[in-house]
N, C-alpha and C. Protein backbone atom coordinates (compact mmCIF):
# COMPACT_ATOMS: atom_id res chain seq x y z
N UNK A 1 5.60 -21.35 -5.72
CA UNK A 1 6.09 -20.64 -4.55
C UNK A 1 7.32 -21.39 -4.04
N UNK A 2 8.25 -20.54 -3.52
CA UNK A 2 9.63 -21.57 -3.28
C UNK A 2 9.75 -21.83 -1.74
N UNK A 3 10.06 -23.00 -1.56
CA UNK A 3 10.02 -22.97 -0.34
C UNK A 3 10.91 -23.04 0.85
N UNK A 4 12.40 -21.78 0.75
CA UNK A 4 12.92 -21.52 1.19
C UNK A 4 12.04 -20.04 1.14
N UNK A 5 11.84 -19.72 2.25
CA UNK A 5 11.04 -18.58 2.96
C UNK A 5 11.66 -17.03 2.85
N UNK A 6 13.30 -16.93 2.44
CA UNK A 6 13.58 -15.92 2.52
C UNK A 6 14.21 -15.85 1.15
N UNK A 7 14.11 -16.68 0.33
CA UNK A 7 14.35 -15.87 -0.98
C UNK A 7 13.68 -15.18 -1.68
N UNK A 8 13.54 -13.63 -1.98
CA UNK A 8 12.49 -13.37 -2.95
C UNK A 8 12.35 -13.31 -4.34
N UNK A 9 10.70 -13.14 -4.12
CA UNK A 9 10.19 -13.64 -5.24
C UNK A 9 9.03 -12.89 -5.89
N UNK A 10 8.75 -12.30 -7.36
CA UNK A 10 8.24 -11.52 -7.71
C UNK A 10 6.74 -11.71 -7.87
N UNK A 11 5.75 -11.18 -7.63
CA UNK A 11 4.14 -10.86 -7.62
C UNK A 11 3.55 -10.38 -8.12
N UNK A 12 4.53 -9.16 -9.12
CA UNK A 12 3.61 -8.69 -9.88
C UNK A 12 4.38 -6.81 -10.02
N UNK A 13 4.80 -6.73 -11.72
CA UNK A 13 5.90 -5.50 -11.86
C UNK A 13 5.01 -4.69 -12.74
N UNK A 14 5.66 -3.65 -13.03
CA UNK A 14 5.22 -2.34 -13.77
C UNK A 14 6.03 -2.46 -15.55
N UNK A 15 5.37 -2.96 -16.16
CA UNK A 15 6.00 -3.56 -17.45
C UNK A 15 6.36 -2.18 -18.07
N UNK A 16 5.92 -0.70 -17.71
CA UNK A 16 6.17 0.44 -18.65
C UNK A 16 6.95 1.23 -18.14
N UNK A 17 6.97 0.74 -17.22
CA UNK A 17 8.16 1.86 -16.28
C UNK A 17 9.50 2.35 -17.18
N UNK A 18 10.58 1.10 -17.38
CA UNK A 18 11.16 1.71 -17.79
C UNK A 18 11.46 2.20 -19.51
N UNK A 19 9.71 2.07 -19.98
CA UNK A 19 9.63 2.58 -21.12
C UNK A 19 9.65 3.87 -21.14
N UNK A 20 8.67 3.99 -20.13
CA UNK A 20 8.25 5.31 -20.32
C UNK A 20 9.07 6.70 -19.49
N UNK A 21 9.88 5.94 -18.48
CA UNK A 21 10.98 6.92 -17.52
C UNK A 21 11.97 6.57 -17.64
N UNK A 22 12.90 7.45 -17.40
CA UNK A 22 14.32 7.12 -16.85
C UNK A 22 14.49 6.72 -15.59
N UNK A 23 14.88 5.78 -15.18
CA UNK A 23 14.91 5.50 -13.59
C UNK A 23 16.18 5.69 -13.17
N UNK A 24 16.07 6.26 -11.91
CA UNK A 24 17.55 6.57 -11.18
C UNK A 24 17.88 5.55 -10.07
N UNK A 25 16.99 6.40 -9.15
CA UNK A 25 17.65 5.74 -7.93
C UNK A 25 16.03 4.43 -7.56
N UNK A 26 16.20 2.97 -6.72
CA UNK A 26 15.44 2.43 -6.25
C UNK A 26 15.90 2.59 -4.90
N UNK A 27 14.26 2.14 -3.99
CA UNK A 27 14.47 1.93 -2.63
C UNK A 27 13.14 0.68 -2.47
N UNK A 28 13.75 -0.34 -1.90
CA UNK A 28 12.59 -1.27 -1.54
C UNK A 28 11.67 -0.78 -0.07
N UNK A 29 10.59 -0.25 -0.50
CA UNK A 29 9.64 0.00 0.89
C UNK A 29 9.15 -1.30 1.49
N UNK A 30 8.26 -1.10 2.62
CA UNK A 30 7.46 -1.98 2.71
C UNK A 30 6.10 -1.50 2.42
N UNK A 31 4.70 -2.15 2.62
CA UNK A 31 3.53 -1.15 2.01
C UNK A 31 2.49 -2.21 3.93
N UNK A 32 1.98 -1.17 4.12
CA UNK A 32 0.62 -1.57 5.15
C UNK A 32 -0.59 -2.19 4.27
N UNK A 33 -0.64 -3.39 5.13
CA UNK A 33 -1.76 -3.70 4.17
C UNK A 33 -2.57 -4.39 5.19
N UNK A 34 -3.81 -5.16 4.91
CA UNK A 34 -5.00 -5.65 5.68
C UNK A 34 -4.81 -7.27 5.48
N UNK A 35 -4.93 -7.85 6.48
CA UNK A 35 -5.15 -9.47 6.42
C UNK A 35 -5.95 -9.82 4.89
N UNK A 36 -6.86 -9.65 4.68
CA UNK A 36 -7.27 -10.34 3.12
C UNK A 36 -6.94 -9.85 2.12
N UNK A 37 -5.62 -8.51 2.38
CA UNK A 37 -5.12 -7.84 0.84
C UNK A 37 -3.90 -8.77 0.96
N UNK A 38 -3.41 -8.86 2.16
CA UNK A 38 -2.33 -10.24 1.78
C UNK A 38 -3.03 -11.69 1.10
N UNK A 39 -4.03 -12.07 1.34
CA UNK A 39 -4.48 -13.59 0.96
C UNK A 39 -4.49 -13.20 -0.80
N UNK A 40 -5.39 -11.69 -1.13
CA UNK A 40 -5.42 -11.79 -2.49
C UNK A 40 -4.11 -11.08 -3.10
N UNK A 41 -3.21 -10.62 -2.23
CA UNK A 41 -1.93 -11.00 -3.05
C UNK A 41 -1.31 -12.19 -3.75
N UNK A 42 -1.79 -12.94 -2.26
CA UNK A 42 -0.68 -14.22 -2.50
C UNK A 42 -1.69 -15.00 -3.65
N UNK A 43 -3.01 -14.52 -3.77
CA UNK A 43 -3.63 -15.42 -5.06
C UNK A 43 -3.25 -14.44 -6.47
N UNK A 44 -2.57 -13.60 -6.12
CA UNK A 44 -2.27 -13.12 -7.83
C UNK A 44 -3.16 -11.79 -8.14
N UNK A 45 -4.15 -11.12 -7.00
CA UNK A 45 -5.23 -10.20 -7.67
C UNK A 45 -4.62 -9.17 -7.26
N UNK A 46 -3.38 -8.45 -7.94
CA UNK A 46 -3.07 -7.11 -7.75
C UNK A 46 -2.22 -6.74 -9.18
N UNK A 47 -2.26 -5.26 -9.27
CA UNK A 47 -1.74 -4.76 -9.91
C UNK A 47 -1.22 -3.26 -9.58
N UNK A 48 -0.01 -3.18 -10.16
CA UNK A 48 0.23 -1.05 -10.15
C UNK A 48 0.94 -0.78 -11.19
N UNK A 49 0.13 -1.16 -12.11
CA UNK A 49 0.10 -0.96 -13.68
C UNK A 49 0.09 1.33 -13.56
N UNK A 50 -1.15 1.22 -13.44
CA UNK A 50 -1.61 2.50 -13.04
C UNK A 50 -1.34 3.64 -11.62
N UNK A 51 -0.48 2.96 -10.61
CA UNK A 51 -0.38 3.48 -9.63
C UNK A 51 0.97 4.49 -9.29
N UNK A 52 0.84 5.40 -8.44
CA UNK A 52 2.11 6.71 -8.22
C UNK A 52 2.45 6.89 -6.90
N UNK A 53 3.14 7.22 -6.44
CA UNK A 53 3.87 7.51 -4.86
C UNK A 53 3.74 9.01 -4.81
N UNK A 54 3.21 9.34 -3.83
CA UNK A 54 3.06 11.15 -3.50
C UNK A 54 3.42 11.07 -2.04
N UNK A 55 4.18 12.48 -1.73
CA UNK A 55 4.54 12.28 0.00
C UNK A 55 3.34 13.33 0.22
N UNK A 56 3.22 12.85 1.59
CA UNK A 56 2.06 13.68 2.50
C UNK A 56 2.33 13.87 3.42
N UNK A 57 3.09 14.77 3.54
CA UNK A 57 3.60 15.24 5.41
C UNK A 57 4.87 14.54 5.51
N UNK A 58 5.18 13.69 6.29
CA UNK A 58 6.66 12.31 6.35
C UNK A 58 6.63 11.40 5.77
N UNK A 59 4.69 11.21 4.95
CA UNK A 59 4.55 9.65 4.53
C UNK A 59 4.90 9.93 3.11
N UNK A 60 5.09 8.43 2.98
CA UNK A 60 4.97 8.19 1.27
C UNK A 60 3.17 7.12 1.29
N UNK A 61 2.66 7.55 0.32
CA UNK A 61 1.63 6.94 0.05
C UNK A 61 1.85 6.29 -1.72
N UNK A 62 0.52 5.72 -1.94
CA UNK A 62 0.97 4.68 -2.83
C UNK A 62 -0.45 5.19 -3.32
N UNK A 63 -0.29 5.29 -4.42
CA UNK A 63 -2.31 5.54 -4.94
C UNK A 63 -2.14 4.85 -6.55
N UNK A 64 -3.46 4.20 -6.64
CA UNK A 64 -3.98 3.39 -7.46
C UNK A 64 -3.42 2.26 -7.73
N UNK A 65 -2.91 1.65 -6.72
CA UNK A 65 -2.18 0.24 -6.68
C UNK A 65 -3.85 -0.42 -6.36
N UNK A 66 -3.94 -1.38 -7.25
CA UNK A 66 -5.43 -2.83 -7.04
C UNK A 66 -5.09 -3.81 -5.92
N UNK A 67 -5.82 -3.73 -5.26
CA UNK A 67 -5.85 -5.13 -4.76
C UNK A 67 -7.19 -5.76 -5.18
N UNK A 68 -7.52 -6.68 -5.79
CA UNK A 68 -9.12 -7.22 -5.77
C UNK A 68 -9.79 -7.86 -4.91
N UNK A 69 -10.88 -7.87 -4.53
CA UNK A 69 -11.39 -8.63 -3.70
C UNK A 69 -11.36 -9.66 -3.40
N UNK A 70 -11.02 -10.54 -2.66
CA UNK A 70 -10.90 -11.52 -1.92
C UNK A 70 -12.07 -12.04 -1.05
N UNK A 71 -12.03 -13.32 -0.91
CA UNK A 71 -12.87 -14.10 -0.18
C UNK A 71 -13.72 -13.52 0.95
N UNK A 72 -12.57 -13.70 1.61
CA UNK A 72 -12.96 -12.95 2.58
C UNK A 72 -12.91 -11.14 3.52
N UNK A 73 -12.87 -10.64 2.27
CA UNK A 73 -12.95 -9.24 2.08
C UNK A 73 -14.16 -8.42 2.55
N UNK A 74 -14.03 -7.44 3.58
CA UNK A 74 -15.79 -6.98 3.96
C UNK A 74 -16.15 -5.97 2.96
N UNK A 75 -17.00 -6.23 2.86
CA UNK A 75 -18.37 -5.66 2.04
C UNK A 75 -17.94 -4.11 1.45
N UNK A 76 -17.25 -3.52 2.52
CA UNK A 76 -17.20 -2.29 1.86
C UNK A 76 -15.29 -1.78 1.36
N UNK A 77 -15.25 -2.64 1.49
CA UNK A 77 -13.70 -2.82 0.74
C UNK A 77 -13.69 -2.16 -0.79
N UNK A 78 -12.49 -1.05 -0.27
CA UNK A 78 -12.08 -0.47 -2.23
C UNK A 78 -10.47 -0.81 -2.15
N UNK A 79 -11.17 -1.37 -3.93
CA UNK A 79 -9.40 -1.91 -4.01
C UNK A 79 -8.39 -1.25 -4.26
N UNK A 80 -8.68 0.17 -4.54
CA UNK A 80 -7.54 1.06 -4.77
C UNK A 80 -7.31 2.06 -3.98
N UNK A 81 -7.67 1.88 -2.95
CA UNK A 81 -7.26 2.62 -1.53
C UNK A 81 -6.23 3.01 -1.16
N UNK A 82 -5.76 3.89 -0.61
CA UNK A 82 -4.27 4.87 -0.69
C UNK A 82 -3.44 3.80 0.58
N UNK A 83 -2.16 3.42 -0.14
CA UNK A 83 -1.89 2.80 1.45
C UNK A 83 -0.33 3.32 1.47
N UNK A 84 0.15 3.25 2.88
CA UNK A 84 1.28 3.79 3.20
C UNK A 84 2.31 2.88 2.89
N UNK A 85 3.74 3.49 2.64
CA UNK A 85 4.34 2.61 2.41
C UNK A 85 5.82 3.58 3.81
N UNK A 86 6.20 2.14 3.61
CA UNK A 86 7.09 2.13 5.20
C UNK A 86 8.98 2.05 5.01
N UNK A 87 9.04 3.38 5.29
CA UNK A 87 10.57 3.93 5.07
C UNK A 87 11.21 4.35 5.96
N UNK A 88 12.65 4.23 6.51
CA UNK A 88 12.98 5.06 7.48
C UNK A 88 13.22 6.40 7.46
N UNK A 89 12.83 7.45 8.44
CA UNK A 89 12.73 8.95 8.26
C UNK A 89 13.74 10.04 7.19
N UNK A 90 14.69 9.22 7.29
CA UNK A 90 15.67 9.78 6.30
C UNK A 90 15.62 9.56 5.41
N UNK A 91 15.30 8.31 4.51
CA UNK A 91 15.30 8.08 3.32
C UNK A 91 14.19 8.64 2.66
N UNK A 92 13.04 9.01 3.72
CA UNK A 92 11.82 9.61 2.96
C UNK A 92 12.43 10.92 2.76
N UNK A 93 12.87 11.83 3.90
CA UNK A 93 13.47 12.95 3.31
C UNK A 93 14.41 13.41 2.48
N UNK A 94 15.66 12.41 1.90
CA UNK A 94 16.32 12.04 1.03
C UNK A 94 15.29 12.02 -0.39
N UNK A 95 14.52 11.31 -0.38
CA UNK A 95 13.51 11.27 -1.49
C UNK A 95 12.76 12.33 -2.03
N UNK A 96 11.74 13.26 -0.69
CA UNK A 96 11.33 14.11 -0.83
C UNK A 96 12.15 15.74 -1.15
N UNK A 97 13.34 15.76 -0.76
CA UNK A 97 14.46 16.18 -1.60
C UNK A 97 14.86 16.43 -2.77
N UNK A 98 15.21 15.31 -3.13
CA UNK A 98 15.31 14.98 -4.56
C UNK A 98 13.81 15.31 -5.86
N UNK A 99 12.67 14.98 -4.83
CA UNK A 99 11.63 15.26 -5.56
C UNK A 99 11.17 16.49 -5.99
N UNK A 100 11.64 17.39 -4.82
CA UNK A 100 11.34 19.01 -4.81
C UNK A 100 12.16 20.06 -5.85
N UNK A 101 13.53 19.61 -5.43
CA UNK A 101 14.56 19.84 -6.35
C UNK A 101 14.54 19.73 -7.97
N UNK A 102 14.85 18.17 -8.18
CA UNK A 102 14.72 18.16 -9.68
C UNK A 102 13.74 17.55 -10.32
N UNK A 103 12.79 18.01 -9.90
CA UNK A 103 11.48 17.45 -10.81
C UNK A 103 11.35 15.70 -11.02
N UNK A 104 12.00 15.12 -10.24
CA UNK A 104 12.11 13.55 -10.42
C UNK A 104 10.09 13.42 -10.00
N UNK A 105 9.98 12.33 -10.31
CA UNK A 105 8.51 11.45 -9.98
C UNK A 105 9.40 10.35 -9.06
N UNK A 106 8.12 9.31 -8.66
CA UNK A 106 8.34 8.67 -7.74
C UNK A 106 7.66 7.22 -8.67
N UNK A 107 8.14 6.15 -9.26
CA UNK A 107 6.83 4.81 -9.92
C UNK A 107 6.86 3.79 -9.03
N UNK A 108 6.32 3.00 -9.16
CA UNK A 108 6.32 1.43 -8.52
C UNK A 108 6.86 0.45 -9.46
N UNK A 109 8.03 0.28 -9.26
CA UNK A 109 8.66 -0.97 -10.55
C UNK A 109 8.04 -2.32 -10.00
N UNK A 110 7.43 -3.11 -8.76
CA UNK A 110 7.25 -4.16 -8.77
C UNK A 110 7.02 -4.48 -7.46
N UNK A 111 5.92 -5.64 -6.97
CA UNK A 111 5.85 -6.15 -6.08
C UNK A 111 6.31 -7.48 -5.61
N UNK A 112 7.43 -7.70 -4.41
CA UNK A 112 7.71 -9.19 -4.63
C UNK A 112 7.54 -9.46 -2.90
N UNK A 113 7.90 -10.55 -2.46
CA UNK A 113 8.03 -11.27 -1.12
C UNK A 113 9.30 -11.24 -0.74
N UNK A 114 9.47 -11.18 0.62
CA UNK A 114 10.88 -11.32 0.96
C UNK A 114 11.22 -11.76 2.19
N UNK A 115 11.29 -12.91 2.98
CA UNK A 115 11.21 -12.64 4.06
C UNK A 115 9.75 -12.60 4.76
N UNK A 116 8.97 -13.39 4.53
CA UNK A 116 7.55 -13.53 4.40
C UNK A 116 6.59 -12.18 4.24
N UNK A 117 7.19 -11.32 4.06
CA UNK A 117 6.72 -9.49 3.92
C UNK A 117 6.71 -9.53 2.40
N UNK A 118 5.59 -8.49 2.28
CA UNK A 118 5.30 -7.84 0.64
C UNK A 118 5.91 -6.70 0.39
N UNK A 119 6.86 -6.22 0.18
CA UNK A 119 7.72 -5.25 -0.30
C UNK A 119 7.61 -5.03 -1.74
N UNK A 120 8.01 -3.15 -2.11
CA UNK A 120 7.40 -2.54 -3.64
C UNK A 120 8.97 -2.18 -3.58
N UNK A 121 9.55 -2.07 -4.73
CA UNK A 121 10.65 -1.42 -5.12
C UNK A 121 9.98 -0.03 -5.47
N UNK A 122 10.63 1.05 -4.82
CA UNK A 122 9.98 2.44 -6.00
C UNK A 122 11.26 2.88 -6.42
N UNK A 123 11.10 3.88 -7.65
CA UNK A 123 12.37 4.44 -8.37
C UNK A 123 12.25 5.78 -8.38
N UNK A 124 13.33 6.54 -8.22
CA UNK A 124 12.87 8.36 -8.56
C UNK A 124 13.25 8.10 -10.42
N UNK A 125 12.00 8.91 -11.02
CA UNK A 125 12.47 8.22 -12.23
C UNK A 125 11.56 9.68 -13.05
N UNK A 126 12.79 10.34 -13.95
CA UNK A 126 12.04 11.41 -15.10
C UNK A 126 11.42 10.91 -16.46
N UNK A 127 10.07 11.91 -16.90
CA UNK A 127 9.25 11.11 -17.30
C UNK A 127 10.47 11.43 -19.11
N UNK A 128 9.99 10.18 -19.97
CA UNK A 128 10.97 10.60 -21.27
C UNK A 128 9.99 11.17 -22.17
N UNK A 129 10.29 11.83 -23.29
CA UNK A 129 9.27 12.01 -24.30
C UNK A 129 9.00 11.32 -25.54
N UNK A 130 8.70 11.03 -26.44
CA UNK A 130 8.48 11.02 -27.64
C UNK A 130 9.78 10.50 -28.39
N UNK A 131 10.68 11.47 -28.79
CA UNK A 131 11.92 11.17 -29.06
C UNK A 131 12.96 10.20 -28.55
N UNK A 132 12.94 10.12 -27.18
CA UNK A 132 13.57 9.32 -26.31
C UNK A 132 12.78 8.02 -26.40
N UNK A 133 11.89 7.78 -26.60
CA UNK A 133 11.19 6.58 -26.61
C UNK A 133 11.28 5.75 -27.95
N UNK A 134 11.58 6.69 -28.82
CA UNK A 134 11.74 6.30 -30.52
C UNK A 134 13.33 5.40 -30.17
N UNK A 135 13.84 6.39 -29.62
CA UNK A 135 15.77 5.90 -29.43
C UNK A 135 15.81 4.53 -29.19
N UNK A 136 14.68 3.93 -27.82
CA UNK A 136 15.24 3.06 -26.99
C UNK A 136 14.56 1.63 -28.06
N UNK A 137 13.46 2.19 -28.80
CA UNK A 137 12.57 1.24 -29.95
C UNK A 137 14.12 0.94 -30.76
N UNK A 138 14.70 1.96 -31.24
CA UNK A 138 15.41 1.55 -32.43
C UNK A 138 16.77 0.53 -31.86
N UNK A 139 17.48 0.83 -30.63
CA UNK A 139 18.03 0.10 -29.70
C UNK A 139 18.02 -0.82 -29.74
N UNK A 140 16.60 -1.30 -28.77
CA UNK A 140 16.41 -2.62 -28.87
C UNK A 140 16.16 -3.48 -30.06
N UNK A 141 15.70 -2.87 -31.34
CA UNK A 141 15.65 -3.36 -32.34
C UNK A 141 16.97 -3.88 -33.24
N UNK A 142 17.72 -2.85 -33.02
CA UNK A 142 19.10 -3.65 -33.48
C UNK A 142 19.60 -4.27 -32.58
N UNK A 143 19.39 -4.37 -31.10
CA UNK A 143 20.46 -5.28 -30.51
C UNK A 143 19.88 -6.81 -30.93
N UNK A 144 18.45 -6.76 -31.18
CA UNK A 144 17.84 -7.60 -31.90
C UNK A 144 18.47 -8.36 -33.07
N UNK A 145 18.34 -7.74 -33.68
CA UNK A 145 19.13 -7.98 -35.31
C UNK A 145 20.78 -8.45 -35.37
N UNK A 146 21.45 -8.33 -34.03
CA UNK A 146 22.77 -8.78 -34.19
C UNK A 146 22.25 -10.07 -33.21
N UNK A 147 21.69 -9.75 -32.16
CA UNK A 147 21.48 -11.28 -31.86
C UNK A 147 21.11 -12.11 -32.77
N UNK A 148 20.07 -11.67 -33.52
CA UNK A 148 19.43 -13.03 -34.56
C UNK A 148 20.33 -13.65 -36.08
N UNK A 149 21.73 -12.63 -35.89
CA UNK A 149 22.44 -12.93 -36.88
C UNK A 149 23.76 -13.70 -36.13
N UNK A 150 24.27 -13.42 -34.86
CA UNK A 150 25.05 -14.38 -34.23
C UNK A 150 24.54 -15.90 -34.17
């Protein structure tokens, strides 16, 4: 952990994201969370491997992001509980816009610290197929092959 307080620092990203989408635009939210979903952040027990952003009315919500249980976590705690994430009014409608319009999705590229706050980057990002995914394999594979020959 670094201990200049306002540089950030990453907690935990979405390794398929940009396999599996095209990403356009990011916006760093903030997300609501509970006193012991911060403690088992800061110990490492989260993930949004599996998790999506859907708007509901003005909000953006966050579903199937983990938090795991923690110490001191009550009894009836679920770790994948829908939590809000915190935007100013325009940018949600800017988003929800864009979402209605051209079929964009909404992912979670990553959770980091900033400023002693837990902030998610999300991306409007279209999903790729099959073909497009072959492209970016063969890509990286040759940029591969000229690196390993320089």
């Amino acid at each position: 952990m670094p201990k200049n307080n306002d540089t950030p620092w990453l907690v935990c990203q979405n390794r398929k994201a940009k396999y599996d989408y095209f990403l356009e635009e990011t916006v760093e939210a903030g997300i609501t969370l509970q006193g012991h979903e911060v403690r088992s952040i800061r110990d490492g027990k989260i993930s949004i491997a599996e998790s999506y952003v859907v708007v509901e009315g003005q909000k953006l919500i966050i579903r199937g992001m983990t938090i795991q249980r923690g110490i001191n976590s009550p009894k009836d705690y679920e770790p994948t509980r829908d939590r809000s994430l915190l935007l100013h009014k325009k940018e949600i409608e800017k988003l929800t816009k864009k979402i209605n319009e051209k079929g964009y999705t909404m992912i979670p590229l990553n959770v980091h610290r900033k400023n002693g706050l837990y902030k998610l980057d999300v991306a409007l990002a279209k999903g790729k197929n099959v073909r497009d995914k072959r492209e970016d394999i063969k890509t990286r594979d040759a940029q591969r092959d000229i690196r390993k020959e320089m």
